[in-house]
Each structure stands twice: as C-alpha cells, then as structure tokens.
N, C-alpha and C. Protein backbone atom coordinates (compact mmCIF):
# COMPACT_ATOMS: atom_id res chain seq x y z
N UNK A 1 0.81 -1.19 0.00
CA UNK A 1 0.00 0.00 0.00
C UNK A 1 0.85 1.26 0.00
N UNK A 2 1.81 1.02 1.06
CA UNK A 2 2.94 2.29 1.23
C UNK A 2 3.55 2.43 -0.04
N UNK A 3 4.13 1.40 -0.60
CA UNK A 3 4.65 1.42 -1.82
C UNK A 3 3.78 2.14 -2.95
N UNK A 4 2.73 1.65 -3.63
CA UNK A 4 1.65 2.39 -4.14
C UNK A 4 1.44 3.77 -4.28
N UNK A 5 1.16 4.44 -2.92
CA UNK A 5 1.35 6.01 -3.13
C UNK A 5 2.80 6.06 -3.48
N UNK A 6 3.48 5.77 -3.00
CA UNK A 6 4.93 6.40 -3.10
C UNK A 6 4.99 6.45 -4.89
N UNK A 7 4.50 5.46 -5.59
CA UNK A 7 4.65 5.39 -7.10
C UNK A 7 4.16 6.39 -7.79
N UNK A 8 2.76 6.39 -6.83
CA UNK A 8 1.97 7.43 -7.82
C UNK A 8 2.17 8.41 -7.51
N UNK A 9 3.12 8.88 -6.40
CA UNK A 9 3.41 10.64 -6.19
C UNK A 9 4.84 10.78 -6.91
N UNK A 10 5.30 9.65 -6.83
CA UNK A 10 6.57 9.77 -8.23
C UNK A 10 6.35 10.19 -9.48
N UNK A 11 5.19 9.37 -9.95
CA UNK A 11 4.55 9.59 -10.97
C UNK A 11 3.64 11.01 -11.55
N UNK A 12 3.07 11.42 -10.47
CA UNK A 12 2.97 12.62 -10.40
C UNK A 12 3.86 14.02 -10.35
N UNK A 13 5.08 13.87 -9.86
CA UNK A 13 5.90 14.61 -9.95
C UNK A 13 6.83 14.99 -11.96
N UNK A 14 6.66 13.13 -11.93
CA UNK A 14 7.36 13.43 -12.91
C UNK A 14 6.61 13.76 -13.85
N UNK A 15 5.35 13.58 -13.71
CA UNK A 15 4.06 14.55 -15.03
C UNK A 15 4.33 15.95 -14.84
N UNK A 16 4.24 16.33 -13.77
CA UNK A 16 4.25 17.88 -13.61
C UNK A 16 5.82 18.40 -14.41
N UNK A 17 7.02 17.91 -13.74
CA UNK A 17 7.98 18.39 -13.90
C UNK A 17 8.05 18.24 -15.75
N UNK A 18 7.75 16.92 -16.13
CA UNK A 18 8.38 16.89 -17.71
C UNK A 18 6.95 17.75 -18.11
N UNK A 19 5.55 18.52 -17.58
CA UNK A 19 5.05 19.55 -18.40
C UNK A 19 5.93 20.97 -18.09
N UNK A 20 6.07 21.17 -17.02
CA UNK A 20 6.98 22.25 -16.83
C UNK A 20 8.12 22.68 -18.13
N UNK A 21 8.59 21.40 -18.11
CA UNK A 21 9.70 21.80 -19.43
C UNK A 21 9.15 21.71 -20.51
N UNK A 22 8.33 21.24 -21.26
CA UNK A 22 7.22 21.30 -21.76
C UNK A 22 6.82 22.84 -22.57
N UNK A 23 6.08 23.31 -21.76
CA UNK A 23 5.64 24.89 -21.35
C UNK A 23 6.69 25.53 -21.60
N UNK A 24 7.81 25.67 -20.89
CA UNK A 24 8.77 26.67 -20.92
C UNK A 24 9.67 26.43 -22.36
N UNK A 25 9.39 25.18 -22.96
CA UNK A 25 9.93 25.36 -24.21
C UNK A 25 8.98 26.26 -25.50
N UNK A 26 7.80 26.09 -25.15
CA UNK A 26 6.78 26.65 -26.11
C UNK A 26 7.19 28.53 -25.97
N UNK A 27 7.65 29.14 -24.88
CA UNK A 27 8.07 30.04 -24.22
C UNK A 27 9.09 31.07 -25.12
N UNK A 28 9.87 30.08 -25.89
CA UNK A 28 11.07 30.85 -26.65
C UNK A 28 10.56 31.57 -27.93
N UNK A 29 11.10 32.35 -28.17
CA UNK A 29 10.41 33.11 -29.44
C UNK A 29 11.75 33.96 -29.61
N UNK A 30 12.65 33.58 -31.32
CA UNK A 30 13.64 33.96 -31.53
C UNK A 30 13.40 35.28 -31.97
N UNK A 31 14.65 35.84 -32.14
CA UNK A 31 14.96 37.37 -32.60
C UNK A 31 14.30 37.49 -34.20
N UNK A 32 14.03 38.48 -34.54
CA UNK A 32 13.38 38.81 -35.56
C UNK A 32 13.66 39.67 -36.42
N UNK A 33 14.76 39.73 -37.65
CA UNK A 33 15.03 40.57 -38.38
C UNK A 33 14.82 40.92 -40.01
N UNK A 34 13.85 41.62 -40.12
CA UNK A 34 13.82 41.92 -41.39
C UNK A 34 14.16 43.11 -42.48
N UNK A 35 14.28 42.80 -43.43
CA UNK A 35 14.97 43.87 -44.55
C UNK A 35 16.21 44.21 -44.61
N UNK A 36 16.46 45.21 -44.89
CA UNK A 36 17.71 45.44 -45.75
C UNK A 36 18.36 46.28 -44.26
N UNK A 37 19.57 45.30 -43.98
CA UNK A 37 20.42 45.91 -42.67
C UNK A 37 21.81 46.56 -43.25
N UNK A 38 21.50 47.64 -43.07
CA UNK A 38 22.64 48.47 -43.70
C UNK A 38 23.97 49.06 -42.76
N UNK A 39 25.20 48.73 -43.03
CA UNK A 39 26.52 48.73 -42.47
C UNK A 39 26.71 50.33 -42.39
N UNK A 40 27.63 50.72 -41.41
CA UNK A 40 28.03 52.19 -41.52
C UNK A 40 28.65 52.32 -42.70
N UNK A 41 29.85 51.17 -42.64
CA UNK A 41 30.34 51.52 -43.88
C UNK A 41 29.90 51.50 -45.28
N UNK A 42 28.55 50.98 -45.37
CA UNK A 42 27.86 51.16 -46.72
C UNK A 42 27.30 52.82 -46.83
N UNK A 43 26.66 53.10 -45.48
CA UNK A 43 25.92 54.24 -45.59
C UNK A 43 27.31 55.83 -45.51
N UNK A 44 28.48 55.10 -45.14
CA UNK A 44 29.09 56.39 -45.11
C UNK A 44 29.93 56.69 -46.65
N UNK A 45 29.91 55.41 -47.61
CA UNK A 45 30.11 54.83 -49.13
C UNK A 45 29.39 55.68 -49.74
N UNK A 46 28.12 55.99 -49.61
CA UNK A 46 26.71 56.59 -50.37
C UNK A 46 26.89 58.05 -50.43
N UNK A 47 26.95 58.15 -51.12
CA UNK A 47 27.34 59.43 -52.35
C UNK A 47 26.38 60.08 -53.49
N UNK A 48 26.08 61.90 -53.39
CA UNK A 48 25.27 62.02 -54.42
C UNK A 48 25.97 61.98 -55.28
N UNK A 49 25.31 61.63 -56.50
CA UNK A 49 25.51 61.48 -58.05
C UNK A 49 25.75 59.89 -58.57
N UNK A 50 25.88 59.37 -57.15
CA UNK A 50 25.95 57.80 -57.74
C UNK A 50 25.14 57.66 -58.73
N UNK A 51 25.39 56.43 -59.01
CA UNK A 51 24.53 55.55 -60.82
C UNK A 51 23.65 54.66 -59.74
N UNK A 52 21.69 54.45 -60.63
CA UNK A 52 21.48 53.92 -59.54
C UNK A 52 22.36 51.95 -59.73
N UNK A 53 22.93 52.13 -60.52
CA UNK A 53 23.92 50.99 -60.36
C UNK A 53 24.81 50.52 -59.83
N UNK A 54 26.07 51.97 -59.28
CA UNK A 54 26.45 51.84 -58.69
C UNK A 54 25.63 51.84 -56.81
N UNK A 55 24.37 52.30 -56.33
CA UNK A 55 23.73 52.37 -55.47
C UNK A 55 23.14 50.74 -55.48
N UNK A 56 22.87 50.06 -56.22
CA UNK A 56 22.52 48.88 -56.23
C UNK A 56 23.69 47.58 -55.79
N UNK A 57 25.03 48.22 -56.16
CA UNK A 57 26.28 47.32 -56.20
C UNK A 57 26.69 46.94 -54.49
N UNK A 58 26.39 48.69 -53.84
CA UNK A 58 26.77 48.77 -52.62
C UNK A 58 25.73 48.61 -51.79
N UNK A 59 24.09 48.74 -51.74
CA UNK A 59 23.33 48.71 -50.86
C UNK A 59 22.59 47.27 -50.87
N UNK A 60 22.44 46.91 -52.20
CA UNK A 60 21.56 45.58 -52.70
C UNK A 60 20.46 45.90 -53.05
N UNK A 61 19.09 45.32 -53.39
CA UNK A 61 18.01 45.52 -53.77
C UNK A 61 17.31 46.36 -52.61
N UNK A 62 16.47 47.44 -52.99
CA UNK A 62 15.57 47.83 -51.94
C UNK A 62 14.38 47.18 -51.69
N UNK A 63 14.14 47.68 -50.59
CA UNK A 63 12.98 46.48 -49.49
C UNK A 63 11.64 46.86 -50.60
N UNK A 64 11.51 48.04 -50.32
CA UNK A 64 10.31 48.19 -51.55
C UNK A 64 10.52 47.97 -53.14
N UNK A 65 9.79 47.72 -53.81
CA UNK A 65 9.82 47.47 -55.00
C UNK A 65 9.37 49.12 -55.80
N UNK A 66 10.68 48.89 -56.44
CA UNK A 66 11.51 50.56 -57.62
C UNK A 66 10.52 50.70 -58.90
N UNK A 67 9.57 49.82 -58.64
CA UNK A 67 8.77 49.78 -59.76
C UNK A 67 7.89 50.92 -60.06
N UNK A 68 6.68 50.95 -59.02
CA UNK A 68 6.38 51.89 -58.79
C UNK A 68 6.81 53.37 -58.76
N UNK A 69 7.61 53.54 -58.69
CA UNK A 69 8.62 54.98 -58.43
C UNK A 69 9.87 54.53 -58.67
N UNK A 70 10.14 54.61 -59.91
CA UNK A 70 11.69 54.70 -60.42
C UNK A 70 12.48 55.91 -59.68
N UNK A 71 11.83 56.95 -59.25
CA UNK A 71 12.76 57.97 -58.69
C UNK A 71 13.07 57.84 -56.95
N UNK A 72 12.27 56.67 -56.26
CA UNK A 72 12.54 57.09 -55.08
C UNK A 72 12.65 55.02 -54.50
N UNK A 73 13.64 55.16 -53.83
CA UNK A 73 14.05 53.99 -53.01
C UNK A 73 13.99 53.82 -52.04
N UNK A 74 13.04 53.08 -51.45
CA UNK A 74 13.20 52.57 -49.84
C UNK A 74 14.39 51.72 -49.41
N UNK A 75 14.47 51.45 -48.50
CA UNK A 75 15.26 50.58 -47.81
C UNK A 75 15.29 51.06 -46.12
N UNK A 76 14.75 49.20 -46.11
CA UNK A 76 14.20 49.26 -44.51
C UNK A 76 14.31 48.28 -43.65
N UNK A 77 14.73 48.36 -42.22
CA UNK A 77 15.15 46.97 -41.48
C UNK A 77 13.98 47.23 -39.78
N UNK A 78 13.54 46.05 -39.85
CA UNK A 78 13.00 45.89 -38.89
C UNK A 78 14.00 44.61 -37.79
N UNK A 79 14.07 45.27 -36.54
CA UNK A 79 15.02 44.12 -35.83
C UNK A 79 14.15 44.26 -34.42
N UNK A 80 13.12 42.56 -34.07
CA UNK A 80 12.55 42.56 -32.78
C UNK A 80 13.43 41.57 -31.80
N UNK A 81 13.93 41.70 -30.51
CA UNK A 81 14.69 41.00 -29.94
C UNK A 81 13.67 39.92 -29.76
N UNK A 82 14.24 38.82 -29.32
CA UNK A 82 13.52 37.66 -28.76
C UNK A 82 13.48 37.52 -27.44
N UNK A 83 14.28 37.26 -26.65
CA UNK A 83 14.85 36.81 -25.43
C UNK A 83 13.97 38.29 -24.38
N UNK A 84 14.42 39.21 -24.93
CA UNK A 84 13.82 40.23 -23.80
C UNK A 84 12.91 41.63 -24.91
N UNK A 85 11.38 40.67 -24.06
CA UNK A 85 10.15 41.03 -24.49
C UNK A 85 9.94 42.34 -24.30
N UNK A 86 10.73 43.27 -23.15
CA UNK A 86 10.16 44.32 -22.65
C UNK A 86 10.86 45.44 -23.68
N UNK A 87 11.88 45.22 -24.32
CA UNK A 87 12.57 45.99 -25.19
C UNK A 87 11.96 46.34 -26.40
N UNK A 88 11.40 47.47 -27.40
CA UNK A 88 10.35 47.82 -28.71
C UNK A 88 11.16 47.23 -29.52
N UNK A 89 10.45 47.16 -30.80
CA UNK A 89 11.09 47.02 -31.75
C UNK A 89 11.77 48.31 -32.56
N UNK A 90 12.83 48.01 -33.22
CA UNK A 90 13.73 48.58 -33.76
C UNK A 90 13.59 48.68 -35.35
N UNK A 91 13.13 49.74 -35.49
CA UNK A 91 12.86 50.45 -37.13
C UNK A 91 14.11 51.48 -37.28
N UNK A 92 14.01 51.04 -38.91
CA UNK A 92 14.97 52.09 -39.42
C UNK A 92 14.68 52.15 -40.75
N UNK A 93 15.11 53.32 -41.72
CA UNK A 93 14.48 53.33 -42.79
C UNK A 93 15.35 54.57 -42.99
N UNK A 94 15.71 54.24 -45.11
CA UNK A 94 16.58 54.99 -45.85
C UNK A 94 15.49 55.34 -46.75
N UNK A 95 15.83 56.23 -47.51
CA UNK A 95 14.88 56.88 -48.70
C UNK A 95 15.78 57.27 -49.54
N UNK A 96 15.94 57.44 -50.80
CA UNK A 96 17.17 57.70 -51.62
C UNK A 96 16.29 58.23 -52.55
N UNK A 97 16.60 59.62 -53.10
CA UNK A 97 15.88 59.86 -53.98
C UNK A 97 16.46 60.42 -55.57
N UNK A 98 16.26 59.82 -57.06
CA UNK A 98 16.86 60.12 -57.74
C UNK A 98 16.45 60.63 -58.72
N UNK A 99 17.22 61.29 -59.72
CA UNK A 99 16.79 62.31 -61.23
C UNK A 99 18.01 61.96 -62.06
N UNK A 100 17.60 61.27 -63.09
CA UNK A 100 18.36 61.32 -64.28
C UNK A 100 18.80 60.39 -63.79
N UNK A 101 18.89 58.90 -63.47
CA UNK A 101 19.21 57.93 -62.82
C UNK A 101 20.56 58.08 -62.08
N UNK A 102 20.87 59.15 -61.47
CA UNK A 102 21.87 59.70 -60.45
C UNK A 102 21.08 59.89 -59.14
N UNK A 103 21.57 59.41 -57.78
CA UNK A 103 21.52 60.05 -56.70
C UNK A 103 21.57 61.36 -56.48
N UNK A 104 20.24 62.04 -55.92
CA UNK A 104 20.31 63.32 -55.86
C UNK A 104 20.10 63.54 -54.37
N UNK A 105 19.60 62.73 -53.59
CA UNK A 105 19.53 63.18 -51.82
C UNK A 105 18.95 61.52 -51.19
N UNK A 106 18.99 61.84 -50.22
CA UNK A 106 18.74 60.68 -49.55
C UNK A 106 18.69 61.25 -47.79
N UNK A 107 17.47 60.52 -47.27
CA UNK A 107 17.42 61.07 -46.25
C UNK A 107 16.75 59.40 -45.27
N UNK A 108 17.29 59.59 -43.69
CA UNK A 108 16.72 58.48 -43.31
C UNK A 108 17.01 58.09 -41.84
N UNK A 109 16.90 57.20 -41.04
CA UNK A 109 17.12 57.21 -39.66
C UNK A 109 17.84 55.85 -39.10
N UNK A 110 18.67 55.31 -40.23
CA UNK A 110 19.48 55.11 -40.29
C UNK A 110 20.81 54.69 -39.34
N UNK A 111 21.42 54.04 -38.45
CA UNK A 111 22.67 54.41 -37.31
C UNK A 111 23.95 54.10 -37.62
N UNK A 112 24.39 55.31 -37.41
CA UNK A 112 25.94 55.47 -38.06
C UNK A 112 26.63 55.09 -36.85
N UNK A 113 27.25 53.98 -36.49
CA UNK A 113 28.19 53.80 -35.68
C UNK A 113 29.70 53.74 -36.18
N UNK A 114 30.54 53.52 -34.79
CA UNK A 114 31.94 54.11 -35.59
C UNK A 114 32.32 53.61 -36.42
N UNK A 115 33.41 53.88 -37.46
CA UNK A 115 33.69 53.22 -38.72
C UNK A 115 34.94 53.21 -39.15
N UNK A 116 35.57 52.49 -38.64
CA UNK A 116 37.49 52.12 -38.37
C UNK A 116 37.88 52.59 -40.49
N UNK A 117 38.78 53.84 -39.85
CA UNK A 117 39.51 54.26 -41.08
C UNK A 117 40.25 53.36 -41.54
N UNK A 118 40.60 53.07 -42.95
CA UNK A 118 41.60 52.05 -43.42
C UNK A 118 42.56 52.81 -43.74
C-alpha cells in the first residue's frame, strides 16, 4: 500500500515536472530581423551622383519594389529581440531619392556607428 502512493506521487511529480519543461519550451520566441540591414560603412560609401547601379552594387536591392517609383528607393530593417520582451522594436528606414538615374539626396534614420579608417 505504502509502496503504491509512493509510485503514484513519483509519478505525479514526474508529469508535472516533464510539463513544466514542456511549457517553458513553447516560451522561446527567436529574434526577428527583417529587410535590408545596412553597415556604416555602406551608408558612409553613399554618395550624391551615384549611378542607380552603382547604389545597387553597394546597398543591394531595396525592401520596396523601384517599380512603382523609379525615382525614389526605400530601404528598410525591422530588428525585434527575442529573449527580452520588454525591449520595442527597432525600425529604421533609408529613402534615396533620384533624377536622371543619379543620386540626388537621400534622407533616413538610419545608425551610423563608428567606422574604423583604413
């Protein structure tokens, strides 16, 4: 009889404990990054009068599609942490705007961190 409970509160423990881990695995939710993540050193590269060819060589395709507006380029990165929920998400966004298929301005919010001279 003594034996008996003793099984089934074993048994019980180990239901609870292997849902516990269980649960806390459903829990994880990785980092989240989308679009076009742009380097200092690309954005400090970017130059008016570029070709938008040469702007294509160094930045890559823009997030929006150039179709619509041959004269104006998005490019945009969304980055949500995973691990710590309480932190916003992180937007950023370039605009490049052109005439005569040259870079003529570009404006955007963007983060220039430092950028080791060669």
């Amino acid at each position: 009889m003594r034996m008996t409970k003793l099984l089934k509160i074993n048994q019980i423990m180990l239901i609870t404990l292997l849902s516990c881990g269980v649960i806390s695995c459903n829990n994880y939710k990785p980092a989240l990054s989308q679009g076009n993540k742009l380097s200092s050193e690309q954005l400090v590269s970017l130059k008016t009068n570029m070709s938008k060819e040469q702007v294509l060589d160094l930045l890559g395709t823009p997030t929006l599609d150039p179709d619509m507006d041959q004269s104006r380029w998005v490019y945009a990165h969304c980055y949500v942490p995973g691990a710590e929920r309480g932190i916003k998400a992180d937007y950023q966004n370039l605009t490049l705007f052109f005439k005569d298929n040259k870079l003529q301005n570009y404006t955007g919010d963007f983060k220039l961190t430092h950028v080791a001279k060669k």
